[in-house]
Protein backbone atom coordinates (compact mmCIF):
# COMPACT_ATOMS: atom_id res chain seq x y z
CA UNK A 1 -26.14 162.68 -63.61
CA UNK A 2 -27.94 163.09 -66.91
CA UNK A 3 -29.09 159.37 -66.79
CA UNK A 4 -30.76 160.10 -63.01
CA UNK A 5 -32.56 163.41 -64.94
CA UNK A 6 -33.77 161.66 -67.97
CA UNK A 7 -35.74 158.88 -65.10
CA UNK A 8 -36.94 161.32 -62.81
CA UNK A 9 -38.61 163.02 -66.27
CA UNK A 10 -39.92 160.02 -68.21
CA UNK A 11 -41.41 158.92 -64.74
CA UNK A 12 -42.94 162.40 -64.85
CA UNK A 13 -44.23 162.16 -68.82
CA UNK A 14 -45.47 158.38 -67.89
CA UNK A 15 -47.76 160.02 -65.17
CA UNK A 16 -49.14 162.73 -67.41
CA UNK A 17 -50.42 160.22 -70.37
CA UNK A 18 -54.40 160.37 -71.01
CA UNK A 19 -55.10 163.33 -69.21
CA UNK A 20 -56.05 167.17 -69.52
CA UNK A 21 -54.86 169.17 -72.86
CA UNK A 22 -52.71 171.24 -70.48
CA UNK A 23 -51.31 168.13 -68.67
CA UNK A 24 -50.78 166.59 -72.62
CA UNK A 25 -48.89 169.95 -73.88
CA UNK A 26 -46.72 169.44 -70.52
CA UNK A 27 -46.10 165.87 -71.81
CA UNK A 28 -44.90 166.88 -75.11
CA UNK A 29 -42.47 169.77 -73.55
CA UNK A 30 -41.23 167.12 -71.76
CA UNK A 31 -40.61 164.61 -74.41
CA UNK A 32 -38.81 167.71 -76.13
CA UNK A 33 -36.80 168.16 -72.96
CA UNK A 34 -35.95 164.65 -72.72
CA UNK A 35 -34.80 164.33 -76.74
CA UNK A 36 -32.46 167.22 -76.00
CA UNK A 37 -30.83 165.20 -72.79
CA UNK A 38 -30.02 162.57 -75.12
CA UNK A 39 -28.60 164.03 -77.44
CA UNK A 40 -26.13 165.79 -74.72
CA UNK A 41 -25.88 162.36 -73.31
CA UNK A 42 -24.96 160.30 -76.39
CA UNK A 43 -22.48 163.43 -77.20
CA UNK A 44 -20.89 162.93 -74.03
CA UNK A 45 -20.49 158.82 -74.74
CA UNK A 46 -17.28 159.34 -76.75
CA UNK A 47 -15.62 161.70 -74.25
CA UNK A 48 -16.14 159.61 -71.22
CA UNK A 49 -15.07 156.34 -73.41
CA UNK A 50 -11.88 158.24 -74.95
CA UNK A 51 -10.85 159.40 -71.10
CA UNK A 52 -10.68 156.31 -69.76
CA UNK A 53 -14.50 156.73 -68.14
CA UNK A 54 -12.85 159.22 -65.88
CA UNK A 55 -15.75 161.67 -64.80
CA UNK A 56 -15.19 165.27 -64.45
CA UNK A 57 -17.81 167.98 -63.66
CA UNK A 58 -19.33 169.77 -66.55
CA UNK A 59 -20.27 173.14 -66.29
């Protein structure tokens, strides 16, 4: 699930790159936003590894 957002929003900071200062500020909210999903991501690594890669929901 994470993986699927972190494409769908560097596809979206790819298509922003050269243009507008308000389409550039977008771009680096977005690279913020996509640092942060990482970081949840690779956090989540050792949890899915230590149950056996057995996926539950997170909420």
């Amino acid at each position: 699930m994470i993986e699927d957002a972190v494409a769908k929003i560097q596809a979206i900071e790819q298509a922003l790159k050269g243009k507008t200062l308000v389409q550039l500020q977008a771009r680096l909210t977005i690279r913020g936003g996509l640092k942060e999903l990482r970081d949840i991501s690779a956090q989540l690594e050792p949890i899915k590894v230590a149950a056996g890669d057995r996926r539950s929901p997170v909420y």
